[in-house]
Protein backbone atom coordinates (compact mmCIF):
# COMPACT_ATOMS: atom_id res chain seq x y z
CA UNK A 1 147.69 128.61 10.36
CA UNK A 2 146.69 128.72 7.10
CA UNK A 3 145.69 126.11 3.94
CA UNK A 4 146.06 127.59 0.27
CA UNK A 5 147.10 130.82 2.05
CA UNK A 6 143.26 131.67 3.91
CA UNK A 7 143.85 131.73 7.62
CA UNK A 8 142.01 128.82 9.94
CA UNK A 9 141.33 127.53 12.88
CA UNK A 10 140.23 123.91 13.83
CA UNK A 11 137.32 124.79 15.95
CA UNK A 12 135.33 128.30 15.50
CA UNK A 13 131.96 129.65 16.34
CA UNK A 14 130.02 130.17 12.61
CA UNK A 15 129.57 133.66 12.16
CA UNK A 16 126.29 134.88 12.08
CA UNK A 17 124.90 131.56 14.00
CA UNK A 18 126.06 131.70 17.33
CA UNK A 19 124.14 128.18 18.14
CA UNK A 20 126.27 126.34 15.78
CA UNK A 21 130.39 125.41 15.99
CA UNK A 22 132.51 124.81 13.02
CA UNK A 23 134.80 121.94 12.39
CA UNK A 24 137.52 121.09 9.90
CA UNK A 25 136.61 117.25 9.78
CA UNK A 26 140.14 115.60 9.74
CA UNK A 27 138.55 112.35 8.41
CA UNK A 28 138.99 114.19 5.14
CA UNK A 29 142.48 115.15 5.00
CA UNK A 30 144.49 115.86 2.91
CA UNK A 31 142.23 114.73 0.14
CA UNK A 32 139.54 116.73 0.97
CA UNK A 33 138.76 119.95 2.99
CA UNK A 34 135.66 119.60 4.95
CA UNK A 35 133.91 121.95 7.16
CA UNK A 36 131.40 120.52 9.35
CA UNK A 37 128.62 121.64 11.53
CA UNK A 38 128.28 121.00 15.40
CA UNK A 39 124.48 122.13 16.23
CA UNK A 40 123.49 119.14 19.28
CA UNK A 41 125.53 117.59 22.37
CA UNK A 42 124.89 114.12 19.70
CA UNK A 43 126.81 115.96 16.74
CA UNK A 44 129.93 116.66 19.19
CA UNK A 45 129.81 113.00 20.84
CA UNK A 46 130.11 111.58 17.06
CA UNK A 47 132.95 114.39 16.45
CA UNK A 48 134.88 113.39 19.47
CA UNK A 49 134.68 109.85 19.37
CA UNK A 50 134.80 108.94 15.57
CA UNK A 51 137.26 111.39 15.09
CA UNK A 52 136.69 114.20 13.09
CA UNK A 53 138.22 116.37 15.74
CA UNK A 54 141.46 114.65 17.64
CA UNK A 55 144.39 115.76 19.44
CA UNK A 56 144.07 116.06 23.57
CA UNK A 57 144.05 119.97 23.11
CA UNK A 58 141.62 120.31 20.05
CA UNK A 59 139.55 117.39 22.32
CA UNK A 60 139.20 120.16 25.30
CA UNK A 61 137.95 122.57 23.18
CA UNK A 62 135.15 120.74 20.90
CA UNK A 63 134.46 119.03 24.37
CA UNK A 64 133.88 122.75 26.10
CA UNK A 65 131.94 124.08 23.04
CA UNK A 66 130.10 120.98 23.29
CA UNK A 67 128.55 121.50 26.82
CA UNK A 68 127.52 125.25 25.31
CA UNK A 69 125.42 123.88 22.87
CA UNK A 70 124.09 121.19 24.94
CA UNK A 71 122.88 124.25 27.55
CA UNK A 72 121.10 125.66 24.56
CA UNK A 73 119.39 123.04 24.24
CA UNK A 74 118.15 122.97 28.18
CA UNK A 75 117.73 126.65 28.11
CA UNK A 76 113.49 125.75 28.77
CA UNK A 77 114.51 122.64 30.44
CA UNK A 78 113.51 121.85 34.56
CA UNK A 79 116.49 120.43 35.99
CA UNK A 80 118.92 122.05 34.06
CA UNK A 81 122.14 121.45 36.38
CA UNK A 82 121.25 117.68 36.66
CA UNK A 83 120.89 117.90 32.93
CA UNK A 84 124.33 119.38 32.24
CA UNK A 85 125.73 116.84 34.40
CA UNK A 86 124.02 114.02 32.27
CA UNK A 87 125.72 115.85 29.12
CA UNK A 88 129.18 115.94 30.86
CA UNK A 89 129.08 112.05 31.34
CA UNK A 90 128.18 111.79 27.44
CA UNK A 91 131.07 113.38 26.59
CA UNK A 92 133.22 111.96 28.85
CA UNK A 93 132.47 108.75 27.51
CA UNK A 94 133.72 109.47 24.09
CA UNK A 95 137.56 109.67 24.54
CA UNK A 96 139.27 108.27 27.99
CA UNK A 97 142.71 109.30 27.46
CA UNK A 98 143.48 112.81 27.03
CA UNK A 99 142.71 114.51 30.23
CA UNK A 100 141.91 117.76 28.46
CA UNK A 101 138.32 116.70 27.56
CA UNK A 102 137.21 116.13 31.05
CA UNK A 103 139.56 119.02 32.22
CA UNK A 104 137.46 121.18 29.98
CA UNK A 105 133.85 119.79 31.06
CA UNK A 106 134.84 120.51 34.78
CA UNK A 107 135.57 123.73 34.14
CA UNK A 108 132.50 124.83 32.17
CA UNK A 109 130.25 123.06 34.80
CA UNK A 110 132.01 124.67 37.69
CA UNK A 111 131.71 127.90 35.49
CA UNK A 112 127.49 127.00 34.75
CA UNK A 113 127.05 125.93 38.76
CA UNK A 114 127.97 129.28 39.70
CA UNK A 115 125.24 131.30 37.96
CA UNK A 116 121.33 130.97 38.83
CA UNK A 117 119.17 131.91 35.54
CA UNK A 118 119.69 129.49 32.17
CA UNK A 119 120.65 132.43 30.47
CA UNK A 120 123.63 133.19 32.42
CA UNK A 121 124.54 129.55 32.86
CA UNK A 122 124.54 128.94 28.77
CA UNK A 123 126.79 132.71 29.25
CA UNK A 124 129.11 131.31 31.61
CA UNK A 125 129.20 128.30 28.93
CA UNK A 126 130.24 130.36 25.97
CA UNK A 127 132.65 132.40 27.71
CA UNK A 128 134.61 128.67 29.56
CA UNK A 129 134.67 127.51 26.02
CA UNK A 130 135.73 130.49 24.10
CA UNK A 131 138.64 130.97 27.45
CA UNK A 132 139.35 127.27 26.92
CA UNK A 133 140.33 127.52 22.98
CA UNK A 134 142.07 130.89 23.59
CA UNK A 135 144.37 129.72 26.26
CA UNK A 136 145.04 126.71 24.43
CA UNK A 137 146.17 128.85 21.37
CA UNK A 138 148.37 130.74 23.42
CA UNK A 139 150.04 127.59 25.18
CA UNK A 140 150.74 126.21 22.07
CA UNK A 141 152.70 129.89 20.91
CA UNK A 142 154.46 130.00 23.94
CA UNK A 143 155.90 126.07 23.93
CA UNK A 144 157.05 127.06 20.17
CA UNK A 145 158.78 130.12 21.41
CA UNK A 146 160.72 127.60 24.28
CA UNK A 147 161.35 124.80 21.96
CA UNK A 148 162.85 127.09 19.32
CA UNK A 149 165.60 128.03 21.73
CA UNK A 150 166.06 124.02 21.69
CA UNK A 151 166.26 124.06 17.93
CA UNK A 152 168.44 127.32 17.58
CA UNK A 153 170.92 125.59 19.77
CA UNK A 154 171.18 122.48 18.34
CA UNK A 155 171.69 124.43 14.65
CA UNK A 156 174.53 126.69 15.97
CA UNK A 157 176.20 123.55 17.46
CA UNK A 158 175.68 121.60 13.93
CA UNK A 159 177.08 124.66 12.32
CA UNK A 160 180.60 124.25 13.96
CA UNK A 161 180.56 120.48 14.76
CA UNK A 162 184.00 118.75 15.90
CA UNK A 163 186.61 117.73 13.39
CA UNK A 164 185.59 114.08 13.94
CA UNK A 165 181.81 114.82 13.48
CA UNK A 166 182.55 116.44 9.72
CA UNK A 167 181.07 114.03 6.85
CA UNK A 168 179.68 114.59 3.39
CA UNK A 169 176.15 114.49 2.88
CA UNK A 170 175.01 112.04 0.22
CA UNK A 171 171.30 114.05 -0.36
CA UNK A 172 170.12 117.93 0.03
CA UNK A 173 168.21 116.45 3.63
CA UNK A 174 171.50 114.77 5.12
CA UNK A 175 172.97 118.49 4.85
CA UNK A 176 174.81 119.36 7.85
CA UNK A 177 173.67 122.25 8.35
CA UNK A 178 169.86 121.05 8.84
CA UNK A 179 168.03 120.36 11.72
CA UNK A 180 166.73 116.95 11.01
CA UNK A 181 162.94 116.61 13.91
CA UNK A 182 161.70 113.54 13.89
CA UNK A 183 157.62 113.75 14.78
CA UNK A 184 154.99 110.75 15.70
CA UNK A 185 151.44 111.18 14.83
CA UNK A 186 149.82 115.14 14.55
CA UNK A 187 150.62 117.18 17.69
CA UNK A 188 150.32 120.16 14.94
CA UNK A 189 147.58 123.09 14.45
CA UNK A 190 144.90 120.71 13.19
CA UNK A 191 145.44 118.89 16.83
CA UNK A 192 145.62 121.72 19.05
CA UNK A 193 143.43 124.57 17.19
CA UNK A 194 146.58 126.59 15.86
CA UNK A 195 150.60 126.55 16.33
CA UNK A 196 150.07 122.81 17.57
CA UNK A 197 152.38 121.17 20.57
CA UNK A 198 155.17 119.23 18.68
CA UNK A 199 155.09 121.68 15.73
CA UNK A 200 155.06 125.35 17.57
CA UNK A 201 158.54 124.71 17.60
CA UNK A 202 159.26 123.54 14.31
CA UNK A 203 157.04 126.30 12.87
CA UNK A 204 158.85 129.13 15.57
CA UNK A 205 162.12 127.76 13.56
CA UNK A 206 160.98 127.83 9.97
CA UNK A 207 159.61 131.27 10.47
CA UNK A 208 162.77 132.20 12.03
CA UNK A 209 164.77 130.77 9.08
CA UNK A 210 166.50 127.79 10.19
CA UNK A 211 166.59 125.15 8.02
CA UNK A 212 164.45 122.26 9.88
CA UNK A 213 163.73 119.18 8.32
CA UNK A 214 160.42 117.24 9.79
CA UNK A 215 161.10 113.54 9.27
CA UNK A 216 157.26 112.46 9.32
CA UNK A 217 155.96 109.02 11.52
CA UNK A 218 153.06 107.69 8.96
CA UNK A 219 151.57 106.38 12.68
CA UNK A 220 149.56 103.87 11.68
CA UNK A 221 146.61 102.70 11.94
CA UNK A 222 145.09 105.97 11.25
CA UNK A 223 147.79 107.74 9.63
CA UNK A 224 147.96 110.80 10.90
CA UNK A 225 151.18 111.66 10.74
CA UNK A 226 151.06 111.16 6.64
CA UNK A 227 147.62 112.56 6.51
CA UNK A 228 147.74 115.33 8.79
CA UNK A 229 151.30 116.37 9.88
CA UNK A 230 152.37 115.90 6.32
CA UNK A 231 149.58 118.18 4.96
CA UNK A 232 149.97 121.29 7.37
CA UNK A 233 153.49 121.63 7.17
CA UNK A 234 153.13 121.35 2.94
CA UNK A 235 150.58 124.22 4.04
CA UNK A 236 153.32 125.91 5.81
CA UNK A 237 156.22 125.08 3.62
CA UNK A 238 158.08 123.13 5.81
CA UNK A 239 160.71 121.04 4.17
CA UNK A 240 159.33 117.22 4.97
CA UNK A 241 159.85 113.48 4.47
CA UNK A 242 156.83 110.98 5.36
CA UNK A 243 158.28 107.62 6.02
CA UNK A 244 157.51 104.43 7.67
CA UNK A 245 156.39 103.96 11.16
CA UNK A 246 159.51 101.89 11.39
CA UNK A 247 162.26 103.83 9.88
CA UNK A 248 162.77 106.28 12.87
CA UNK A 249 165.61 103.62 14.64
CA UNK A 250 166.86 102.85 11.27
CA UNK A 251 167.78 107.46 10.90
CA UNK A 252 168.78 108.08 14.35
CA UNK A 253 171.36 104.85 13.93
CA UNK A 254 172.43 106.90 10.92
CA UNK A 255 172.65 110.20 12.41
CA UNK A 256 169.93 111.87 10.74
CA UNK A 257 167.87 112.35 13.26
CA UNK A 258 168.72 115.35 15.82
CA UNK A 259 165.92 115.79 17.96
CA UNK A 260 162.32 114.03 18.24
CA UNK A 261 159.60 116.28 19.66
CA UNK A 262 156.04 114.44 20.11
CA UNK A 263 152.85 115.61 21.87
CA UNK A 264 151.01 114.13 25.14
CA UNK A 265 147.48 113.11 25.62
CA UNK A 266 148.10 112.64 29.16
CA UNK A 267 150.96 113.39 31.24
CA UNK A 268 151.55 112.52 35.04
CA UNK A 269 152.91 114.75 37.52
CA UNK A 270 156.06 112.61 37.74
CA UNK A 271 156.52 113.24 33.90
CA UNK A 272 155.52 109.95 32.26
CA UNK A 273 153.67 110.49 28.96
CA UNK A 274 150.59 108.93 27.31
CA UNK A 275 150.54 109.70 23.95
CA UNK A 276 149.58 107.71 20.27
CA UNK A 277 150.44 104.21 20.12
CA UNK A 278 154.43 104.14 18.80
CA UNK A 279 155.50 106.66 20.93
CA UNK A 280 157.21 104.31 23.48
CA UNK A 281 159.50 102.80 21.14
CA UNK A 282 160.76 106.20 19.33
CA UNK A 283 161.33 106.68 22.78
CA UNK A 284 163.62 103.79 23.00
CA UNK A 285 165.73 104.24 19.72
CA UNK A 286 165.99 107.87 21.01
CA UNK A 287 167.77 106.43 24.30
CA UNK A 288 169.65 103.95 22.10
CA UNK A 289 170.93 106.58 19.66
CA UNK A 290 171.86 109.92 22.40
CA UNK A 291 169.16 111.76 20.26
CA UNK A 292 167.12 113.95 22.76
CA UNK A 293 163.39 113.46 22.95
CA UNK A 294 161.15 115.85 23.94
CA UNK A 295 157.27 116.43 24.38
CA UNK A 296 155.10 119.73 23.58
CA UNK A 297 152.94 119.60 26.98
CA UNK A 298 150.96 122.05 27.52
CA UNK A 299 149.64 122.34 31.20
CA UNK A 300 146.06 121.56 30.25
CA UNK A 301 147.64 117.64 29.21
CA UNK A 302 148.96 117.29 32.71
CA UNK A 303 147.05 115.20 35.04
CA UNK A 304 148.48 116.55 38.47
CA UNK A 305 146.59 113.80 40.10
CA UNK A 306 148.39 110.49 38.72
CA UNK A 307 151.78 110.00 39.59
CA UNK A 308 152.37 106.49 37.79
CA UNK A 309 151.49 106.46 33.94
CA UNK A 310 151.76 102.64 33.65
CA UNK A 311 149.06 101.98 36.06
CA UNK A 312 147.14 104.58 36.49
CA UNK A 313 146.30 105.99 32.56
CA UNK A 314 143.72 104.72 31.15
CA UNK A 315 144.34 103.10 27.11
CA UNK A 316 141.90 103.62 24.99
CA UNK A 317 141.01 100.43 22.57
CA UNK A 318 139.31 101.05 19.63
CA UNK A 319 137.92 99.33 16.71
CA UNK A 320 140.02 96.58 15.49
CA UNK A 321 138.73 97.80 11.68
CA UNK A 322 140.72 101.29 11.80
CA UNK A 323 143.90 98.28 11.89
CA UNK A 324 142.71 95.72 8.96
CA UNK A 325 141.72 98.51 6.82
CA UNK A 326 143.25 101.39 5.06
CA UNK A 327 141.69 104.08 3.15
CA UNK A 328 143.19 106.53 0.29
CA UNK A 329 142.83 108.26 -2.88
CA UNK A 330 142.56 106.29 -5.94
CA UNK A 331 143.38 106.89 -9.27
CA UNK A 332 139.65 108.33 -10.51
CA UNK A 333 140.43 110.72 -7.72
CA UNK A 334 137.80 109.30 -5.39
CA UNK A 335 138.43 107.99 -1.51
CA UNK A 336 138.15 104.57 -1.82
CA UNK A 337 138.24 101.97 1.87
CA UNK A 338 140.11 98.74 1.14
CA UNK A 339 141.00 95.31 3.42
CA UNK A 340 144.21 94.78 4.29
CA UNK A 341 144.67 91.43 6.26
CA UNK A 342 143.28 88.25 5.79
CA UNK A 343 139.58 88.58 6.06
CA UNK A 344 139.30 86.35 9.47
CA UNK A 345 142.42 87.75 10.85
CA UNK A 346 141.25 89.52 14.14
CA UNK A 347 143.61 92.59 15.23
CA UNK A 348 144.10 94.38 18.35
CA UNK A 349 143.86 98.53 18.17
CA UNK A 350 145.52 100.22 21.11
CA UNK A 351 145.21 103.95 20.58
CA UNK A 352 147.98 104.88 22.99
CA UNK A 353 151.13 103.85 24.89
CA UNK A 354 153.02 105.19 27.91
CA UNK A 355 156.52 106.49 27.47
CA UNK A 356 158.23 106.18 31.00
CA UNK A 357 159.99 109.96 32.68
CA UNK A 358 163.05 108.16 32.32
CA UNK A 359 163.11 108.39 28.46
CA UNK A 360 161.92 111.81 28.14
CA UNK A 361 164.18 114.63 28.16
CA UNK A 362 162.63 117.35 29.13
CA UNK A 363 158.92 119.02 28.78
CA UNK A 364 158.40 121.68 26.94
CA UNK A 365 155.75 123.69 28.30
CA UNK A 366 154.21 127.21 28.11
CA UNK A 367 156.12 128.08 31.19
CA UNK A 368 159.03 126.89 29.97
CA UNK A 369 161.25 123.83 29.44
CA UNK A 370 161.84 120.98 32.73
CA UNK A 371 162.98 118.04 33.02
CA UNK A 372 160.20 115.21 32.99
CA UNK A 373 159.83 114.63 36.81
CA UNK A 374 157.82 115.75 39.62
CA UNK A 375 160.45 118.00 40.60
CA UNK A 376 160.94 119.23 37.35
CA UNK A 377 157.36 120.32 36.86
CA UNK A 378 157.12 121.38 40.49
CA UNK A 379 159.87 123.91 39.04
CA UNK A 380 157.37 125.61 36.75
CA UNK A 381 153.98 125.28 38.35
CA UNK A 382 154.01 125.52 42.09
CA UNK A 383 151.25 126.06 42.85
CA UNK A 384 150.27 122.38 41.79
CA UNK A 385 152.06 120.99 44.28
């Protein structure tokens, strides 16, 4: 994708230094564009778990690129298997969610186990990691390409609705002829190193010119929805509205909402979905309302092992400060941190929630679109089953 028309990526090896990855740190956004320099296993533990990289896809990849560097850093070391497994437990350590990350680390230490000099191990590193990030890409182009076919439908069906469904719009966004998406939190490029999850399809559409409206989740505490997803589709030129974690009930009662589309962190093989806190009850109001809800999955966010989302996926908590404080541009343009609740107030930060198969219409993958169920995924990738 691109930002003030220059072409990026989220994750990249710096030219001319193999030994060092390049970051856009989110933290920044959309005040600030920040490049930032991975060079020890220490740097990408910090990236992953503070969050200047996020989103389960984006996760995988820093995570992958992260055991490369740490095997540069054994490259003269005894041990150096046992010492790549002591680096995959770091990282594994940083984010406990999304599946991707330690779906990535197994594959670049079954990838490093396989060879018998350092050199060809730290090889076999590179080339997981650099595999890794490409397939992702391509995932992510591929679910756009399926969800667009969701989108084009739902446009030629708003373009000759039933006598009874006919109304004037009050605004240029209540336009019947627009596809009104609904998004929660950034499943977009910055999340998933281009295209994104959530947003291939909105992005497929745009490009395609059908008019799509994003109706933008703030998705508190962090924000990313008005941080992130706001800023790459301005980027894009996406027509878009940031509003209130709240509000999304309040539009679909209203009719303004036709379709939400949200990511996954995790998803189990009977199709329930772990994804940022708020997700459940969009979820709900979807049910309420007839809107369909879907989720960008890509196969890498599928945990074929856990069958019951409730139970079995771990939630991350983190620090209850991301929730009693806010941060934001002031008027001197500088980035200013300020408190938001009563100074003794404690506060509880759950990262994620689980959105049962039952809500979720259907899965849009790289192979395709299912409906959220073992069944339904069995459909698509056999051979998991």
């Amino acid at each position: 994708m691109k930002i003030n028309g220059t072409p990026y990526r989220t994750i990249w090896l710096k030219q001319g230094d193999p030994a060092t990855i390049q970051i856009i740190d989110q933290r920044h956004l959309p005040h600030r564009f920040v490049i930032e320099d991975l060079k020890t296993l220490e740097n990408f533990e910090t990236a992953i778990r503070d969050m200047h990289v996020r989103g389960a896809p984006l996760i995988g990849s820093a995570a992958a690129y992260g055991m490369y560097v740490a095997a540069l850093s054994f490259r003269d070391a005894v041990f150096f298997d046992e010492k790549m497994q002591a680096a995959a437990t770091r990282l594994q350590a940083t984010r406990p969610t999304a599946v991707n990350l330690a779906y990535a680390i197994a594959l670049v230490l079954e990838a490093i186990f396989k060879e018998k000099t350092p050199e060809a191990k730290i090889a076999a590193a590179l080339h997981t990691a650099c595999i890794i990030t490409e397939e992702s890409v391509e995932h992510c182009r591929l679910i756009g390409q399926h969800g667009l076919n969701i989108i084009e439908k739902i446009w030629h069906q708003k373009q000759n609705p039933p006598p009874s469904e006919i109304r004037n719009p009050k605004s240029e966004i209540e336009k019947s002829e627009i596809v009104h998406v609904l998004t929660h939190c950034n499943a977009g490029w910055l999340a998933c190193i281009d295209y994104g999850t959530a947003t291939a399809p909105i992005y497929a559409a745009h490009d395609r010119g059908i008019p799509v409206h994003v109706w933008v989740d703030e998705t508190r505490p962090r924000n990313q929805g008005a941080s992130l997803t706001a800023f790459e589709l301005k980027e894009h030129g996406v027509p878009h509205t940031v509003i209130a974690d709240n509000t999304g009930g309040h539009l679909m009662q209203h009719g303004l909402v036709d379709l939400v589309i949200a990511g996954t962190d995790r998803t189990t093989r009977t199709g329930d979905v772990a994804n940022k806190i708020g997700t459940y009850l969009k979820a709900l109001a979807a049910k309420d309302n007839g809107v369909p809800f879907y989720i960008g999955a890509p196969s890498s966010s599928i945990d074929w092992n856990l069958r019951d989302g409730l139970r079995e996926i771990p939630i991350e908590e983190r620090n209850a400060e991301e929730v009693k404080k806010i941060s934001g541009l002031d008027e001197n343009g500088e980035i200013r941190e300020v408190l938001l609740t009563p100074a003794g107030s404690p506060a509880a930060n759950y990262a994620f929630d689980v959105t049962p198969a039952r809500l979720v219409t259907g899965l849009i993958t790289e192979r395709g679109v299912c409906e959220a169920s073992e069944e339904g995924l069995k459909g698509l990738f056999p051979e998991r089953f």
